[in-house]
N, C-alpha and C. Protein backbone atom coordinates (compact mmCIF):
# COMPACT_ATOMS: atom_id res chain seq x y z
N UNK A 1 -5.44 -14.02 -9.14
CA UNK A 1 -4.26 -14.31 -8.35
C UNK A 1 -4.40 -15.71 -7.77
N UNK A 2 -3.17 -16.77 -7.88
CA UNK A 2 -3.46 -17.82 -7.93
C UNK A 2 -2.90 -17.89 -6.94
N UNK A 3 -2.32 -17.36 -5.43
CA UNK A 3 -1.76 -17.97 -4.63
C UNK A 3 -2.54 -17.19 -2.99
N UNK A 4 -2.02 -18.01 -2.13
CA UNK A 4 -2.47 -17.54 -0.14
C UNK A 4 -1.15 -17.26 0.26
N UNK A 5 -0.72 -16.82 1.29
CA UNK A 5 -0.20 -16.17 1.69
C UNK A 5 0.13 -17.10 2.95
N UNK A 6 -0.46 -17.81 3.53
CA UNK A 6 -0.24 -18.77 4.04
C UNK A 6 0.77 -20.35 3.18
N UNK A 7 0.34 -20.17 1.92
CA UNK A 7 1.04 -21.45 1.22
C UNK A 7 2.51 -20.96 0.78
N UNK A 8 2.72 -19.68 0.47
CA UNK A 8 3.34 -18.98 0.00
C UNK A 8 4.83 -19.40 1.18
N UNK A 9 4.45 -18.79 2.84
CA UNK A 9 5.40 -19.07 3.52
C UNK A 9 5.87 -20.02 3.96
N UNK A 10 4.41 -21.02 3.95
CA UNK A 10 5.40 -22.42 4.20
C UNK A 10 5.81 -23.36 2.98
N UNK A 11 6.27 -22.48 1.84
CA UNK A 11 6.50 -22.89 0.63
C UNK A 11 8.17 -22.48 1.30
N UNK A 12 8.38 -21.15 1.91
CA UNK A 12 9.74 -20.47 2.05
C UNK A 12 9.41 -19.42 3.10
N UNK A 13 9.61 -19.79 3.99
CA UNK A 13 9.83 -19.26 5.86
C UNK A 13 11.14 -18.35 5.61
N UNK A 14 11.58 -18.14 5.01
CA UNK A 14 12.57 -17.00 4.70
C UNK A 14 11.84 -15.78 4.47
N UNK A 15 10.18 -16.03 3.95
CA UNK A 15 9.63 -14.45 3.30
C UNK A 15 9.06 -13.66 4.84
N UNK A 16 9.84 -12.56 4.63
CA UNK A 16 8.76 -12.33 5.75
C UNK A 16 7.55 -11.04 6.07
N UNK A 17 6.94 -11.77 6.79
CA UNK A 17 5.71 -11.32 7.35
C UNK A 17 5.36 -10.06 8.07
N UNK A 18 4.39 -9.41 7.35
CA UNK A 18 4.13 -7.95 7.98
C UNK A 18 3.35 -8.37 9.36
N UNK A 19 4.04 -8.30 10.61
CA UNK A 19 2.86 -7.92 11.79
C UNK A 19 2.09 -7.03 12.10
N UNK A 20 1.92 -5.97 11.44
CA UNK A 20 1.10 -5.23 11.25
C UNK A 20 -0.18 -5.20 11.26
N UNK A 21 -1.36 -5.47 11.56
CA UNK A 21 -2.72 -5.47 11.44
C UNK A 21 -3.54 -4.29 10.74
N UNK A 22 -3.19 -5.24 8.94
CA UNK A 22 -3.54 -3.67 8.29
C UNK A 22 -5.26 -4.60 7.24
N UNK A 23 -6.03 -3.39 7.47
CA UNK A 23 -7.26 -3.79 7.13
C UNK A 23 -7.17 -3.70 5.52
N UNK A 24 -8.39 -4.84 4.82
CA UNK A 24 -8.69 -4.35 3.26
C UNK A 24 -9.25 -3.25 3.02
N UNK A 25 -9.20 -2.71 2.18
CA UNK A 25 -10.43 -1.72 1.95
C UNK A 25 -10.48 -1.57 0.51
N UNK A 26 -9.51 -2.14 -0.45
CA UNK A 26 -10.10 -2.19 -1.97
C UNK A 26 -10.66 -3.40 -2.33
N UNK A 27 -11.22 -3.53 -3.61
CA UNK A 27 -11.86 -4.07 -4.12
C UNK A 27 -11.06 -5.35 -4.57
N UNK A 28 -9.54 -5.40 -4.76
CA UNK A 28 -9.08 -6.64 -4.74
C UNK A 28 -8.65 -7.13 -3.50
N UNK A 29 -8.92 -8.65 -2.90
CA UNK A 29 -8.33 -8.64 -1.71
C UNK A 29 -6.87 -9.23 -1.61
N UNK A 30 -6.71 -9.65 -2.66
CA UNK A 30 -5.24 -10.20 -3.29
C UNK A 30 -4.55 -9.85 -4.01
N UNK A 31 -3.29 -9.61 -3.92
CA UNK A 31 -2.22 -8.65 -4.79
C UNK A 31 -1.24 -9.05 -4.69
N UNK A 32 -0.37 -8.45 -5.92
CA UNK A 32 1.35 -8.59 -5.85
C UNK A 32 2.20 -8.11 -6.49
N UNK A 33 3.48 -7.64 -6.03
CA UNK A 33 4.37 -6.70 -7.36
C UNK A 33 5.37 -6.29 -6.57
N UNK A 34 6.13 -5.55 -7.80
CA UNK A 34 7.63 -5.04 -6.93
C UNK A 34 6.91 -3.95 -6.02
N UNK A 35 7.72 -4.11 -5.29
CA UNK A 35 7.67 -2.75 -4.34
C UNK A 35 8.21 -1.76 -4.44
N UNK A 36 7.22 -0.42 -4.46
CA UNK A 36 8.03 0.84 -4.75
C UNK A 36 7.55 1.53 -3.58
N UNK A 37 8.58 2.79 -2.51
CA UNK A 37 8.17 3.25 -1.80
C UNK A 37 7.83 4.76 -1.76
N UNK A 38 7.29 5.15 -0.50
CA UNK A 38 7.03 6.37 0.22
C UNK A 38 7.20 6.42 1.17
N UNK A 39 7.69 7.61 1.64
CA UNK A 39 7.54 7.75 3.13
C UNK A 39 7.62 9.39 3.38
N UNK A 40 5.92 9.28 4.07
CA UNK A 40 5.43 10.87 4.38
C UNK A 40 4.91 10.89 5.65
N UNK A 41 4.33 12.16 5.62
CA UNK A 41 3.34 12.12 7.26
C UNK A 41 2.75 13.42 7.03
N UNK A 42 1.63 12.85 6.78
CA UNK A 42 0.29 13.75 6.59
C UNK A 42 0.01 14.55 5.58
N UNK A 43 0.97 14.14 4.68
CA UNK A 43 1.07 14.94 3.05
C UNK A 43 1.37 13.59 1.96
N UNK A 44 -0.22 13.81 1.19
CA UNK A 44 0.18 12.69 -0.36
C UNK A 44 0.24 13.29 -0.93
N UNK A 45 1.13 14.48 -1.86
CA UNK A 45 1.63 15.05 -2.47
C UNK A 45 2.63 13.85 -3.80
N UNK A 46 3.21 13.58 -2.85
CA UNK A 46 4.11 12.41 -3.37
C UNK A 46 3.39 11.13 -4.29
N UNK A 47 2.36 10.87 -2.68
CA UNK A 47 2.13 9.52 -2.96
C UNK A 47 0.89 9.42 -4.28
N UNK A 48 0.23 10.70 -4.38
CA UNK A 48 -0.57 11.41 -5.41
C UNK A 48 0.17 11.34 -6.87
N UNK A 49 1.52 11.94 -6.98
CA UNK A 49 2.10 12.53 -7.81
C UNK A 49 2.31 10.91 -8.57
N UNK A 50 2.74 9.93 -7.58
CA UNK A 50 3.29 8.45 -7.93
C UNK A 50 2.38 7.28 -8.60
N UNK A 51 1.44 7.60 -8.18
CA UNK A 51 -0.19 6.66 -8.44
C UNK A 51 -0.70 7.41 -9.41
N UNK A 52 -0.25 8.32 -9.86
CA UNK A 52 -0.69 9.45 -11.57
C UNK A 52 0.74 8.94 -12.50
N UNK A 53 1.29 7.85 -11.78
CA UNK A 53 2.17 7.86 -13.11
C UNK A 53 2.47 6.06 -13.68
N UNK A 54 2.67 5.59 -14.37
CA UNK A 54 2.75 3.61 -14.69
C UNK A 54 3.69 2.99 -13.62
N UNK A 55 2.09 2.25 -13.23
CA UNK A 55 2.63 1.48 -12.55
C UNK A 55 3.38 0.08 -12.56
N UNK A 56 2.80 -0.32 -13.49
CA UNK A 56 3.49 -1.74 -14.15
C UNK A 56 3.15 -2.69 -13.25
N UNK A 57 2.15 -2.67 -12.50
CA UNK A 57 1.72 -3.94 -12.07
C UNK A 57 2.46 -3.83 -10.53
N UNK A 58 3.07 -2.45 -9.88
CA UNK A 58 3.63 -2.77 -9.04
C UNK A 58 2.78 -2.36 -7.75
N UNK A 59 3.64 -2.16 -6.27
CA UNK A 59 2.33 -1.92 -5.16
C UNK A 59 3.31 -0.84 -4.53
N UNK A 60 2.48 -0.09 -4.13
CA UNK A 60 3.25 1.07 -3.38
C UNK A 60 2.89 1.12 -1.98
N UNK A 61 4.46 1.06 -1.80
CA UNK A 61 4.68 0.93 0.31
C UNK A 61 4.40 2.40 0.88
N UNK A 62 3.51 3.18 1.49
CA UNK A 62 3.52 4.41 1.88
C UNK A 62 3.95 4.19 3.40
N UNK A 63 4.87 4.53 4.20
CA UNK A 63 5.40 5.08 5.40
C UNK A 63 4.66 6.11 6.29
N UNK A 64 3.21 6.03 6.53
CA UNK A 64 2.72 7.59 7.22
C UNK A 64 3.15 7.61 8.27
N UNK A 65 4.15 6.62 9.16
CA UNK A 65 4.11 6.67 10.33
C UNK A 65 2.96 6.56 11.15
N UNK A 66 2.13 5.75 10.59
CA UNK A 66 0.96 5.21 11.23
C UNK A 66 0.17 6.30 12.14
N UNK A 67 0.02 7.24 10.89
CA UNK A 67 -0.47 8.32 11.58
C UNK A 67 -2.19 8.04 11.04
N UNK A 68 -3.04 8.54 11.89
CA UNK A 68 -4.52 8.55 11.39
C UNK A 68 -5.59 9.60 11.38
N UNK A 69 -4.19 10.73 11.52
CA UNK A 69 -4.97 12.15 11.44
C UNK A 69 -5.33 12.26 10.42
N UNK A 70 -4.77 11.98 9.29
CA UNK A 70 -5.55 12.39 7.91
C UNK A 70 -5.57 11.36 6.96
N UNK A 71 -5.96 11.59 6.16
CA UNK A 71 -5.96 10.25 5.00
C UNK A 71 -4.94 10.43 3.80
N UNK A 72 -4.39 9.90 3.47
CA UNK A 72 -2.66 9.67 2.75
C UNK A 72 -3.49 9.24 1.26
N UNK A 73 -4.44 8.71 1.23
CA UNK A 73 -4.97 7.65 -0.35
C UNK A 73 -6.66 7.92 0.22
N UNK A 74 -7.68 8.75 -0.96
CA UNK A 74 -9.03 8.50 -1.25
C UNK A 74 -9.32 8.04 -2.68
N UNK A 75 -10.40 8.51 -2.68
CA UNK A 75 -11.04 7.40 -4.43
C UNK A 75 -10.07 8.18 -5.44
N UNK A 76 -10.37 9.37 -5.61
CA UNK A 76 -9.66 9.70 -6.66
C UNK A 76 -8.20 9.69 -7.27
N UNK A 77 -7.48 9.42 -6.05
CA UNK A 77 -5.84 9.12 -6.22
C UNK A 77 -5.65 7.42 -6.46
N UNK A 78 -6.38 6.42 -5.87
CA UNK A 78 -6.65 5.23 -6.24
C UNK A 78 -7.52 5.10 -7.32
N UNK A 79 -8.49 5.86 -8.13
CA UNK A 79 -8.70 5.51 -9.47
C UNK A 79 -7.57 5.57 -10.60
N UNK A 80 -6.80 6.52 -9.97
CA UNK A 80 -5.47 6.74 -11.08
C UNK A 80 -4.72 5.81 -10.37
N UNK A 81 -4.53 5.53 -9.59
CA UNK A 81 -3.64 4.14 -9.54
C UNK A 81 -4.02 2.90 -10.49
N UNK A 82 -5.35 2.80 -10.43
CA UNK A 82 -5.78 1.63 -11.36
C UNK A 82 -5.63 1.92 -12.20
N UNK A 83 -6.01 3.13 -12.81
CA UNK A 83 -5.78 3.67 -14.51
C UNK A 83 -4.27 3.17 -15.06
N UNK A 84 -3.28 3.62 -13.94
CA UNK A 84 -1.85 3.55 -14.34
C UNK A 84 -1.39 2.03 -13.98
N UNK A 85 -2.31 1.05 -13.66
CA UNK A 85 -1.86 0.11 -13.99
C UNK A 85 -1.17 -0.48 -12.71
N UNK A 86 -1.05 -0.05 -11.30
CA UNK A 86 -0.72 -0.39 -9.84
C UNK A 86 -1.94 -1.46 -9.46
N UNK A 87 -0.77 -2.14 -9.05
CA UNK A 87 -1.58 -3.48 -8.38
C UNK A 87 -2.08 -3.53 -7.18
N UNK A 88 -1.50 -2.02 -6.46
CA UNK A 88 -1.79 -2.14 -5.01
C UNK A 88 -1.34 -0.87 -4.12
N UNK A 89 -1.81 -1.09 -3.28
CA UNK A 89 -1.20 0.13 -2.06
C UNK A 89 -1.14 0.12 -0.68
N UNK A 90 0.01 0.13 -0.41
CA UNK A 90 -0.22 -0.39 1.26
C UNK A 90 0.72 0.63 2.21
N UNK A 91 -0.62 1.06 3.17
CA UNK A 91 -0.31 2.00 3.25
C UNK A 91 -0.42 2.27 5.44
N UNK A 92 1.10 2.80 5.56
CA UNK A 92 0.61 2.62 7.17
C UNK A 92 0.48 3.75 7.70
N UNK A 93 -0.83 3.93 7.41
CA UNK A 93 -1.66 5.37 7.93
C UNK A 93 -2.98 5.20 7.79
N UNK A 94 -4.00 6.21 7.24
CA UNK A 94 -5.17 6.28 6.63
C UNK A 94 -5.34 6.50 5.14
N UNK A 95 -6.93 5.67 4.93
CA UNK A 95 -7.28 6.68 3.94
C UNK A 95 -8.63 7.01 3.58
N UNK A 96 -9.37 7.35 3.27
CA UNK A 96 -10.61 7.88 3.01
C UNK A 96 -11.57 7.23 1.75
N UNK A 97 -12.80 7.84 1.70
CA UNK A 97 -13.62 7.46 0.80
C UNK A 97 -14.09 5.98 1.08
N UNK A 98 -13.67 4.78 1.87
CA UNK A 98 -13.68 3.76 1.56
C UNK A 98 -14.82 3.02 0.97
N UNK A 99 -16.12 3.55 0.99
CA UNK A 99 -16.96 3.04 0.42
C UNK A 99 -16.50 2.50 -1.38
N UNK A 100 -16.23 3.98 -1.89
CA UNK A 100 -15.91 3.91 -3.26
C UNK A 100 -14.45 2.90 -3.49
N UNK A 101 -13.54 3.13 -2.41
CA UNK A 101 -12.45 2.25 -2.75
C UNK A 101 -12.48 0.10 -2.57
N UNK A 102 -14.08 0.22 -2.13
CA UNK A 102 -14.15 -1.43 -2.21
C UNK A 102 -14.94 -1.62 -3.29
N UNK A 103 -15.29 -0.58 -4.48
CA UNK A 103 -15.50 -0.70 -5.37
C UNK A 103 -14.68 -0.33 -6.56
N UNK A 104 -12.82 -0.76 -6.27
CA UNK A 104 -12.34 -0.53 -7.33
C UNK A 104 -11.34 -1.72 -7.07
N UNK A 105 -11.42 -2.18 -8.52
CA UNK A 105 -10.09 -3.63 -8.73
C UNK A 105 -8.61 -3.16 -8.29
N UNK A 106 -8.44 -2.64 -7.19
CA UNK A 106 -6.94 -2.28 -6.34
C UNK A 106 -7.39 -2.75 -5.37
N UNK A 107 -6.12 -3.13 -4.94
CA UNK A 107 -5.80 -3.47 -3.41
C UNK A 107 -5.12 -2.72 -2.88
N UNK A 108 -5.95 -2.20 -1.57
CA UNK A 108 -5.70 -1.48 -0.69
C UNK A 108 -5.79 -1.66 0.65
N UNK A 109 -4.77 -1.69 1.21
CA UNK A 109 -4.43 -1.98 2.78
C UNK A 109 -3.88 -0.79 3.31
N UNK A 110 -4.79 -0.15 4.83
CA UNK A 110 -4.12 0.66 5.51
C UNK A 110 -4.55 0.28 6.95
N UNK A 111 -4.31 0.95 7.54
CA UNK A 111 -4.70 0.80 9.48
C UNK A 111 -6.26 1.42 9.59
N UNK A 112 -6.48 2.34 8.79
CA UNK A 112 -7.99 2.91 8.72
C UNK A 112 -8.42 3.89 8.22
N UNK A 113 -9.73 4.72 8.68
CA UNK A 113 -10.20 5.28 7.74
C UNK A 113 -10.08 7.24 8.42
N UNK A 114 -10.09 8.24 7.93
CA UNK A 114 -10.22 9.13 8.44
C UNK A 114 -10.57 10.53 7.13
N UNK A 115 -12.12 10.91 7.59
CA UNK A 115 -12.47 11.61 6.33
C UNK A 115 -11.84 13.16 6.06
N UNK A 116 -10.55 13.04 6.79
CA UNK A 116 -9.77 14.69 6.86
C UNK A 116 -8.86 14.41 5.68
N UNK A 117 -8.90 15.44 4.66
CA UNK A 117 -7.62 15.49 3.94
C UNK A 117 -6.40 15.82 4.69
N UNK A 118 -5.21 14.96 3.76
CA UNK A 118 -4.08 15.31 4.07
C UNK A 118 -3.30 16.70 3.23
N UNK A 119 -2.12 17.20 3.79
CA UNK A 119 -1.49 18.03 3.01
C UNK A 119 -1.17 17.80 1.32
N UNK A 120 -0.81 19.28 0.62
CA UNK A 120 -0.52 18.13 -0.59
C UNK A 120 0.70 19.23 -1.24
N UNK A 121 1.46 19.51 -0.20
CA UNK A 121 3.18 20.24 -0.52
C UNK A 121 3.87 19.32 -1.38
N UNK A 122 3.60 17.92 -0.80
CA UNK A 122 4.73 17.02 -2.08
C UNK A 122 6.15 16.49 -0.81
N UNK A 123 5.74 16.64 1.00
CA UNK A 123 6.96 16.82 1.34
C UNK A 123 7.12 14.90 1.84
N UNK A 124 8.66 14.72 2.17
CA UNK A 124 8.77 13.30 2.30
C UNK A 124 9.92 12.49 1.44
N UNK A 125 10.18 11.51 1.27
CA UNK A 125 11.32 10.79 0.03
C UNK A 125 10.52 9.47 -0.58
N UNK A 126 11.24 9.47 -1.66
CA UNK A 126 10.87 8.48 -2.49
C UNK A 126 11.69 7.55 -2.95
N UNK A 127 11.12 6.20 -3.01
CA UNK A 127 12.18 4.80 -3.07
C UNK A 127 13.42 4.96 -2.69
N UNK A 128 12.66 5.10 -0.93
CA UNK A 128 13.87 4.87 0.32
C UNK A 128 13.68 3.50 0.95
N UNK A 129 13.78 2.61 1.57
CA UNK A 129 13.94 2.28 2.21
C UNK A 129 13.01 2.20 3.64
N UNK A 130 11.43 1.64 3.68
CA UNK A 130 10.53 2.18 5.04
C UNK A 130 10.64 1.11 5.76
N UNK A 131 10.19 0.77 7.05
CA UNK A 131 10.36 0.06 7.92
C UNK A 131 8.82 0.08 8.59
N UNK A 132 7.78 -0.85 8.66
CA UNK A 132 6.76 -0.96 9.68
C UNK A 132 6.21 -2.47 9.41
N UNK A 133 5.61 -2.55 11.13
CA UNK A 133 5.05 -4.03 11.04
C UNK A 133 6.41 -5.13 10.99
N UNK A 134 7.57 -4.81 11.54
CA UNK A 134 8.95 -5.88 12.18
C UNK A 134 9.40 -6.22 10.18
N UNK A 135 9.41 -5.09 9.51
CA UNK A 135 9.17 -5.54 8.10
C UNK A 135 10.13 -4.48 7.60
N UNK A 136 11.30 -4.42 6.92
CA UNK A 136 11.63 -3.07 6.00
C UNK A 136 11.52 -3.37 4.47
N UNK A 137 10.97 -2.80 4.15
CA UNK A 137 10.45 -2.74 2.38
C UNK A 137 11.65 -2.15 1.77
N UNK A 138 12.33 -2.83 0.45
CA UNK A 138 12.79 -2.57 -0.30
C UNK A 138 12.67 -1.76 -1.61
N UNK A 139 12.79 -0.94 -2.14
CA UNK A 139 12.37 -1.01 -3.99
C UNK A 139 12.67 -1.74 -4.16
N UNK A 140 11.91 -2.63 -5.21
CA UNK A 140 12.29 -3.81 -6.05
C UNK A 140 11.76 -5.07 -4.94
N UNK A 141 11.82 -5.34 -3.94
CA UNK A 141 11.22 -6.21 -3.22
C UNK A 141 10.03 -6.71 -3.87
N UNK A 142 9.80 -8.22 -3.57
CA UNK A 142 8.46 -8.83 -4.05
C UNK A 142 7.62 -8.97 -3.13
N UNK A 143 6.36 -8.29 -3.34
CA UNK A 143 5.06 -8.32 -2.14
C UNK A 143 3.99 -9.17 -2.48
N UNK A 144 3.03 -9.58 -1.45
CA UNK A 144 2.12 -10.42 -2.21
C UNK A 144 1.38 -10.12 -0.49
N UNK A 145 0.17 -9.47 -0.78
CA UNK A 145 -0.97 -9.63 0.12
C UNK A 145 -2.17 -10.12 -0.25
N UNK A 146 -2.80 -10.66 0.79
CA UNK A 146 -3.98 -11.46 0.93
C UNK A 146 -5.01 -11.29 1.87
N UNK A 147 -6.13 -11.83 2.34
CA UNK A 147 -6.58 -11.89 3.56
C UNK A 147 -6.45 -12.27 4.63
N UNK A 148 -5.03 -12.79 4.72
CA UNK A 148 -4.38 -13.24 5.43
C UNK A 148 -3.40 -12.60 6.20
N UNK A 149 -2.60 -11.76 5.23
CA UNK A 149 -2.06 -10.80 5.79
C UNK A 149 -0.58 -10.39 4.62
N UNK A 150 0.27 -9.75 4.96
CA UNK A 150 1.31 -9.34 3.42
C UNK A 150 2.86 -10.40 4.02
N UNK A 151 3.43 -10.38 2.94
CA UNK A 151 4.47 -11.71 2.86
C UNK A 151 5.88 -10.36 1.65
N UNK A 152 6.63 -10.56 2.24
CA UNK A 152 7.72 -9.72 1.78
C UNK A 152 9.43 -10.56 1.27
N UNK A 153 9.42 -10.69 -0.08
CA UNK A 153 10.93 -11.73 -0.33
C UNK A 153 11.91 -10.04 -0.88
N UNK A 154 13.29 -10.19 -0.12
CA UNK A 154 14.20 -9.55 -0.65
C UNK A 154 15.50 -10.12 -1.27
């Protein structure tokens, strides 16, 4: 990935910026792709079902409502993200395993870590419309995070 996230906005101050203070925890620290969403709370059912299917290079917005009771994304739902070809996951809740997840070529951003599973009913919507961090994510939106922090063009 050839670009910062810093050059990016003062390339175009129109993109904007997640305030959010969301930590790395995969193995890439740079990413980018359309945006596809979620939005759950305390069940990856969904976000499970979505990261098992092609990703095409894109990053998935999860909505937990910045919850940190349980973990929304561990190793095994992020190995099939990489398998299927997702560039990323960003996610405003928890997720688990992280040892194993800074040993996989995804990028993964959440608020933190919590070793409780979440539900896995499947309950929640998909490529709606989420809102966190003064930010609402689109489908189809272009994302691009860094160590710097995530940059959003609609």
């Amino acid at each position: 990935m050839d670009f910062t996230t810093c050059d990016l906005f003062d390339a175009d101050e129109t993109l904007q910026s997640v305030s959010l203070q969301l930590a790395n925890f995969g193995g890439r620290a740079r990413f980018s792709g359309p945006v596809r969403t979620v939005r759950c709370h305390r069940d990856n059912g969904l976000v499970k079902s979505i990261l098992n299917s092609p990703g095409a290079g894109a990053v998935l917005v999860v909505d937990g409502g910045g919850s940190l009771e349980s973990a929304l994304m561990g190793d095994m739902i992020a190995e099939a993200a990489l398998a299927n070809g997702w560039a990323g996951v960003v996610i405003n809740g928890a997720i688990r395993d992280r040892v194993a997840l800074a040993a996989l070529d995804l990028g993964v951003k959440a608020l933190g870590s919590n070793p409780r599973k979440s539900a896995k009913a499947g309950t929640g919507e998909v490529d709606v419309p989420v809102s966190f961090g003064g930010v609402i994510f689109h489908p189809g939106a272009m994302l691009w995070s860094d160590e710097d922090g995530i940059l959003v063009a609609h």
